[in-house]
C-alpha atoms as a PDB file:
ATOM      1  CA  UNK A   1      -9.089  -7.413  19.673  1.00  0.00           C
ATOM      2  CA  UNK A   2      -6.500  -4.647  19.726  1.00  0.00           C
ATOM      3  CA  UNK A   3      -7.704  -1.333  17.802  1.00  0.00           C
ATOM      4  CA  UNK A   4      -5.048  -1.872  15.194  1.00  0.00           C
ATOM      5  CA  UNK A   5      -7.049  -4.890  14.627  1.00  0.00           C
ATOM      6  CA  UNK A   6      -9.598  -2.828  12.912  1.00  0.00           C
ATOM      7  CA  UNK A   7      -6.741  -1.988   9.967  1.00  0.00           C
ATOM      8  CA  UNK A   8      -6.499  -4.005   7.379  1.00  0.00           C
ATOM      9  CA  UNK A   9      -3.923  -3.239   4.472  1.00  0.00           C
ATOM     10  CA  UNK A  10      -4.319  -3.761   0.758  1.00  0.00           C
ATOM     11  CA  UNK A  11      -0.927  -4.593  -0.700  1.00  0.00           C
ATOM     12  CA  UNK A  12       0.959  -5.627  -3.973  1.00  0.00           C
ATOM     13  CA  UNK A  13       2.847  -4.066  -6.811  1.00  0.00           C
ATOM     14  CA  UNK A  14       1.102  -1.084  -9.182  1.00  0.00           C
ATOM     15  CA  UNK A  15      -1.284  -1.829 -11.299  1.00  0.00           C
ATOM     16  CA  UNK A  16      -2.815  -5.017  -9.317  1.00  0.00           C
ATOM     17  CA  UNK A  17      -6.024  -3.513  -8.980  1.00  0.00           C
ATOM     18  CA  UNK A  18      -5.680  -2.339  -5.370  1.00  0.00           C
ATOM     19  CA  UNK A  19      -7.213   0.806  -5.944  1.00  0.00           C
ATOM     20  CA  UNK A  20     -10.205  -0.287  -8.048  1.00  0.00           C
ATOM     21  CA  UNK A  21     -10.718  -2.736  -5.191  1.00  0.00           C
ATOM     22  CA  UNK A  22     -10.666   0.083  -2.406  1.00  0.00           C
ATOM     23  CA  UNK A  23     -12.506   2.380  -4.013  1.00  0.00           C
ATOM     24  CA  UNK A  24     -15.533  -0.788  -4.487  1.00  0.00           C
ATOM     25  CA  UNK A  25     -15.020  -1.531  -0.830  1.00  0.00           C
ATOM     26  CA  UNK A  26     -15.816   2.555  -0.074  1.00  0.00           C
ATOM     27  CA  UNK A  27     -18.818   2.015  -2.626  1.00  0.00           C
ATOM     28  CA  UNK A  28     -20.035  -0.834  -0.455  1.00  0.00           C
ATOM     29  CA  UNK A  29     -20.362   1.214   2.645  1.00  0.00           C
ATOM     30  CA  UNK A  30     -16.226  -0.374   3.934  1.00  0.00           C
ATOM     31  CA  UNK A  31     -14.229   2.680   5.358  1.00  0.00           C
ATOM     32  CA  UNK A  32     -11.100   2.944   3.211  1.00  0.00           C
ATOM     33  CA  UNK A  33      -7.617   4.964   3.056  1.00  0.00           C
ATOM     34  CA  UNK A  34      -6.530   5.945  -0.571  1.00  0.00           C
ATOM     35  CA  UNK A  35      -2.767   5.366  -1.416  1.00  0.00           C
ATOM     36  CA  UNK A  36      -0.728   8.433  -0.317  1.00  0.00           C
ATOM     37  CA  UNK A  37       1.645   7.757  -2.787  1.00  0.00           C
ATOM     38  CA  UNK A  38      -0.622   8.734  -5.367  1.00  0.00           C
ATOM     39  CA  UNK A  39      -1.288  12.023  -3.418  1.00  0.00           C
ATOM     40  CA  UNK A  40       2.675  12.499  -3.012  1.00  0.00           C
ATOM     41  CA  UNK A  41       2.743  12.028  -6.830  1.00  0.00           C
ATOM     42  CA  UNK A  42       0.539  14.689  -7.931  1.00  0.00           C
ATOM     43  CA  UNK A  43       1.399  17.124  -5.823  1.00  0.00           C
ATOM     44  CA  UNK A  44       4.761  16.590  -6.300  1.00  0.00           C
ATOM     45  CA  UNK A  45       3.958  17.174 -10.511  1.00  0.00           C
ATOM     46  CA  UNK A  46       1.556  20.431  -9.790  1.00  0.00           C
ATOM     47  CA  UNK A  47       4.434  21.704  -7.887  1.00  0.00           C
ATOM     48  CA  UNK A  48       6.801  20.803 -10.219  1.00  0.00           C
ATOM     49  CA  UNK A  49       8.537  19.156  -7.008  1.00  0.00           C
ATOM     50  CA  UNK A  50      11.593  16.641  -7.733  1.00  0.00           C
ATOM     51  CA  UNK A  51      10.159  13.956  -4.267  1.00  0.00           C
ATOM     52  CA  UNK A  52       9.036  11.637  -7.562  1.00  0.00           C
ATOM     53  CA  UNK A  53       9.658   7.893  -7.405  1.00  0.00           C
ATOM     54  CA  UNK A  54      11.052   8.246 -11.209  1.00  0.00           C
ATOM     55  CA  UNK A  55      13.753  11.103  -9.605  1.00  0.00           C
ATOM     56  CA  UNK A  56      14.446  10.930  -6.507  1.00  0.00           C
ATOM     57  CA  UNK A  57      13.310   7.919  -4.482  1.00  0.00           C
ATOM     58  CA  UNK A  58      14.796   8.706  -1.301  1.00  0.00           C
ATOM     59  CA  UNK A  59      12.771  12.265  -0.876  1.00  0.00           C
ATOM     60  CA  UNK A  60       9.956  10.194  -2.551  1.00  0.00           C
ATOM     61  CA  UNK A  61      10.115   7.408   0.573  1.00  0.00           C
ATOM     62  CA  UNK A  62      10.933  10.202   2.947  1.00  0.00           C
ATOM     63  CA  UNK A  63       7.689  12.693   2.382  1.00  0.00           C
ATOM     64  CA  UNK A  64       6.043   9.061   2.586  1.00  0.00           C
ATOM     65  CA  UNK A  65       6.838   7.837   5.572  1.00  0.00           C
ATOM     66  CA  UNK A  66       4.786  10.888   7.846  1.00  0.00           C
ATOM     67  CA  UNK A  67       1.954  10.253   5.477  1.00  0.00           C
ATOM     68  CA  UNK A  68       1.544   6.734   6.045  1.00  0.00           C
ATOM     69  CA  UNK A  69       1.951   7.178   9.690  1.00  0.00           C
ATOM     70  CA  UNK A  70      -0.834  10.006   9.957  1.00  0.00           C
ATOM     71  CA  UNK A  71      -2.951   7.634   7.655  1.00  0.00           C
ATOM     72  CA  UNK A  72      -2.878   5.097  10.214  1.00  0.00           C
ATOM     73  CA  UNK A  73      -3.566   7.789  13.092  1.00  0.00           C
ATOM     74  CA  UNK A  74      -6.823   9.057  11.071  1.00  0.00           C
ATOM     75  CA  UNK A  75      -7.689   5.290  10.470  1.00  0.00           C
ATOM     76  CA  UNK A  76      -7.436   4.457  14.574  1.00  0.00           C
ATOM     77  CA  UNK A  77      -9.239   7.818  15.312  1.00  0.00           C
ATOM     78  CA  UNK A  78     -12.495   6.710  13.240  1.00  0.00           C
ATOM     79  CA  UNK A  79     -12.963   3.924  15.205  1.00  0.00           C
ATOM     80  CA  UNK A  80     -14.592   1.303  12.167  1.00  0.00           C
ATOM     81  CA  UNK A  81     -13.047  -1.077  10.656  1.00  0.00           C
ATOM     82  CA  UNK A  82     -10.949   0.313   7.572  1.00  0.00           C
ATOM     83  CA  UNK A  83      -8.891  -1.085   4.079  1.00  0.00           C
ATOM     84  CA  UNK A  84      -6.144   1.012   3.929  1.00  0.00           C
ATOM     85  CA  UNK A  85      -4.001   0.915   0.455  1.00  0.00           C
ATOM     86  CA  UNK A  86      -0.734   0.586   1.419  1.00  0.00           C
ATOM     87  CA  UNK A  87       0.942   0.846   5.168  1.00  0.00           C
ATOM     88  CA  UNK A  88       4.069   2.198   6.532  1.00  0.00           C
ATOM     89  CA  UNK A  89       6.049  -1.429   5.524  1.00  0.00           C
ATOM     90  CA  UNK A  90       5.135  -0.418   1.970  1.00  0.00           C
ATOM     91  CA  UNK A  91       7.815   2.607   2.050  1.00  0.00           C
ATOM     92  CA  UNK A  92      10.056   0.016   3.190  1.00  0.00           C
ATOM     93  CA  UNK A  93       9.083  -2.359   1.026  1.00  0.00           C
ATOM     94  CA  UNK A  94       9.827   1.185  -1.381  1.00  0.00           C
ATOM     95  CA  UNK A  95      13.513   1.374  -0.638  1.00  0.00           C
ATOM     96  CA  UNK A  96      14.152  -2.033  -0.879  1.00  0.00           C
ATOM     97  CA  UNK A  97      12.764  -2.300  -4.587  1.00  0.00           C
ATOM     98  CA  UNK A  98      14.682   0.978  -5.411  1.00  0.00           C
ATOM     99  CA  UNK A  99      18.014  -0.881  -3.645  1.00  0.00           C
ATOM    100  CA  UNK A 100      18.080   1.851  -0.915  1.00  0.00           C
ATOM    101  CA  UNK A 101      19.245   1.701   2.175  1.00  0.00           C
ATOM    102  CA  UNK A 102      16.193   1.288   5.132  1.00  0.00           C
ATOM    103  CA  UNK A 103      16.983   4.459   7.429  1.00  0.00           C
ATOM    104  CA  UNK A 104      16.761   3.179  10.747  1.00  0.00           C
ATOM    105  CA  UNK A 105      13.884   5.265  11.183  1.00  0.00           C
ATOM    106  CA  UNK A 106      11.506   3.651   8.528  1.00  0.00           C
ATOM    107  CA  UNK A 107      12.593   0.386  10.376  1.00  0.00           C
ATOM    108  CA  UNK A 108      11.631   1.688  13.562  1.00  0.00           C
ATOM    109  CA  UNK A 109       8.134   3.178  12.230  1.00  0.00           C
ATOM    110  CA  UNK A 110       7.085  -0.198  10.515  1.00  0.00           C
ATOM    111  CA  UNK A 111       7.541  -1.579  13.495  1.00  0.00           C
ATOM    112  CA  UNK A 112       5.448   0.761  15.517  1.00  0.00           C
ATOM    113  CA  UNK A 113       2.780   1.233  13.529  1.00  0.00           C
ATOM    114  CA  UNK A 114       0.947  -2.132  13.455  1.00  0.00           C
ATOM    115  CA  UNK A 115      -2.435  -2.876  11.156  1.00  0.00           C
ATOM    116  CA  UNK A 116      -4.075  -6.416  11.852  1.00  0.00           C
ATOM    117  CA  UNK A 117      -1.654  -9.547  11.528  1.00  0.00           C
ATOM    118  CA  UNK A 118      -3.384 -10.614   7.782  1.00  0.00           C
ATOM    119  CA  UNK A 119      -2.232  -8.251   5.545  1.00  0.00           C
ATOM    120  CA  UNK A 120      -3.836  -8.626   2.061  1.00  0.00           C
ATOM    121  CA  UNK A 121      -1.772  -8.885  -1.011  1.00  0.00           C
ATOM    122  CA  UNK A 122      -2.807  -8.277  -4.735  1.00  0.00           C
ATOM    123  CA  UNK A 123      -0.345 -10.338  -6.779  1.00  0.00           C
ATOM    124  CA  UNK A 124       0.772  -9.084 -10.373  1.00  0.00           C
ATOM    125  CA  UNK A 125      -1.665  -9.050 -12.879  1.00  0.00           C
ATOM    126  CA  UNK A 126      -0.347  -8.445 -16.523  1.00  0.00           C
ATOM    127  CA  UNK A 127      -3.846  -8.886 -18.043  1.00  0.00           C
ATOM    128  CA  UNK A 128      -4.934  -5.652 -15.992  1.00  0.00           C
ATOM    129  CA  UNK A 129      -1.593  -3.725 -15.523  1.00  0.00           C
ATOM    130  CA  UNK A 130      -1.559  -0.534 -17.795  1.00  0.00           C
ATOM    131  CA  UNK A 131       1.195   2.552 -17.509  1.00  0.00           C
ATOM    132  CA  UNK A 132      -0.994   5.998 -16.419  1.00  0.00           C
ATOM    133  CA  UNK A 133       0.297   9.344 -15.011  1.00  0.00           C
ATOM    134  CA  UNK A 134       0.836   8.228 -11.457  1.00  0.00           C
ATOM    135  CA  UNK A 135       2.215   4.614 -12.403  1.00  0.00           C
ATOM    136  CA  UNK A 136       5.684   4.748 -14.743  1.00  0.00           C
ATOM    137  CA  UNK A 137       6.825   1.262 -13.767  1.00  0.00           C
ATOM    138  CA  UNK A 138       6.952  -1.537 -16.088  1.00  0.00           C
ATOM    139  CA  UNK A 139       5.920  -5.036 -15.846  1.00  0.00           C
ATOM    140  CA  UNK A 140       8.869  -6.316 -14.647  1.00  0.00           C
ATOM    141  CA  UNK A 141       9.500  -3.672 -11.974  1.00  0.00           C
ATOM    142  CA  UNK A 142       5.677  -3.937 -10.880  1.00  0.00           C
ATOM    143  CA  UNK A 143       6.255  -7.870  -9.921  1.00  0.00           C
ATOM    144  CA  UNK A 144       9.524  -7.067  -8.673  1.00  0.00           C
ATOM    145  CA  UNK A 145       7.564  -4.990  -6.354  1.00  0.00           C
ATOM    146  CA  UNK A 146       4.735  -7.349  -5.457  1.00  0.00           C
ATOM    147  CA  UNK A 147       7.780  -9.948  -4.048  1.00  0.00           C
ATOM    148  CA  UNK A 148       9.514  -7.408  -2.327  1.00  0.00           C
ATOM    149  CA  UNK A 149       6.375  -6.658  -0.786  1.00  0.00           C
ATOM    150  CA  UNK A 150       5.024  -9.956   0.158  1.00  0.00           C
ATOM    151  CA  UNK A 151       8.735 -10.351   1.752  1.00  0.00           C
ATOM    152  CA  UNK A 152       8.675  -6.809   3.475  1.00  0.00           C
ATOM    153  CA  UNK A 153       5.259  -7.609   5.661  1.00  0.00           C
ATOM    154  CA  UNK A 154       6.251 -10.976   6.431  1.00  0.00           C
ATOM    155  CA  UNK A 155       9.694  -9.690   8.143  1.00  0.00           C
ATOM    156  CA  UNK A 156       7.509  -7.359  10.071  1.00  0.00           C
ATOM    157  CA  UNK A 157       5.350 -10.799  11.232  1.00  0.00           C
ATOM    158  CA  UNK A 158       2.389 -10.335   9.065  1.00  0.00           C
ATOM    159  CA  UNK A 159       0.774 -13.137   7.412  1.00  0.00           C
ATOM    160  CA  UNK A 160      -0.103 -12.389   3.622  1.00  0.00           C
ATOM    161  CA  UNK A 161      -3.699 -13.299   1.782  1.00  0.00           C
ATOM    162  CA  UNK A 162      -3.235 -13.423  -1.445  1.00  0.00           C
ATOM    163  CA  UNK A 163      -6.091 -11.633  -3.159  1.00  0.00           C
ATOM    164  CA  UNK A 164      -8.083 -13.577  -6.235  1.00  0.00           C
ATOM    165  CA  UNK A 165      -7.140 -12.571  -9.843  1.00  0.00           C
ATOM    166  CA  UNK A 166     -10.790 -11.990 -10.158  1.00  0.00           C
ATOM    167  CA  UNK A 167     -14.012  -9.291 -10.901  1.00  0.00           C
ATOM    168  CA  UNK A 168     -13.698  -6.557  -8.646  1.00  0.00           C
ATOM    169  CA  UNK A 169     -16.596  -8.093  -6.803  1.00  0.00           C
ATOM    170  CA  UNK A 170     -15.140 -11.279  -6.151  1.00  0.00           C
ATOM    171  CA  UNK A 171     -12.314  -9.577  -4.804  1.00  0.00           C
ATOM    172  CA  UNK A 172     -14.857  -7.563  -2.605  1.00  0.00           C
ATOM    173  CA  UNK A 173     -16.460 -10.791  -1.205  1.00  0.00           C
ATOM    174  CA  UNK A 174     -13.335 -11.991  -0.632  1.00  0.00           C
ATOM    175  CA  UNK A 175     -11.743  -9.299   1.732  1.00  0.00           C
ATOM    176  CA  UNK A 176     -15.472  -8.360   3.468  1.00  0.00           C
ATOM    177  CA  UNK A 177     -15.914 -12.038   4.425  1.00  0.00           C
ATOM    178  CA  UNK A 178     -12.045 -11.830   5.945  1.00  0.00           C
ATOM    179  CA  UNK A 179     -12.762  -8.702   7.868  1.00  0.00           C
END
């Protein structure tokens, strides 16, 4: 077992439940990474910053791409297993959903930064999706996403799990017994 081994990746289109899933995994004693994006977003708002995914998509994907990468860094350096929500592929995945261009670059860092082969994937859920301050997509754009994602991670060789449309702690069973 490689150390990247030790990352798994939560990943889907908004409002799947990824989050409330990560944030039961932390309450069960799992290390986790929160989404970055979510970070980006609301700094981005406090600073009255333009790097939104609803205004400009390509400084969006580009502040991004360093914090996924330094995500993954802070995941190897703890040395436990850890659910991350969302990995550098997911920025691609980003600029493929927005129909952008993949810099060469972002191609190159999905490649390089590896999490364990079985990435899992939280399929769209329209009994659970809801709009909030952070999330601005609508239902159509938010399983839009979840293909372009399951695509994105298999053309960088993962293998997808698809997560059960289930009670947060089924879903917790079901990624701590695959971990």
């Amino acid at each position: 077992m490689t150390a990247t081994d030790r990352l798994h990746i939560i990943t889907g289109g908004p409002g799947s439940g990824k989050s409330t899933l990560i944030d039961a995994l932390a309450a069960a004693g799992v290390a986790t990474s929160d989404e970055v994006g979510r970070a980006i977003i609301r700094e981005q708002v406090a600073a009255g910053g333009t790097a939104l995914p609803w205004v400009d998509e390509r400084a969006f994907a580009a502040l991004m791409l360093p914090c996924e990468v330094a995500a993954h860094a802070a995941a190897l350096a703890g040395g436990k297993v850890t659910v991350l929500d969302r990995g550098v592929p997911d920025v691609v995945g980003f600029l493929r959903v927005s129909g952008l261009a993949v810099p060469a670059a972002f191609d190159a860092a999905a490649r390089a930064t590896r999490y364990n082969a079985r990435v899992f994937l939280a399929p769209f859920w329209a009994e659970i999706y809801t709009h909030d301050a952070e999330r601005k997509q609508s239902p159509e754009v938010a399983r839009a996403t979840e293909a372009v994602m399951r695509s994105t991670y298999a053309d960088y060789g993962y293998t997808l799990v698809e997560l059960p449309r289930g009670a947060v702690a089924e879903r917790v069973a079901f990624v701590r017994a695959r971990l």
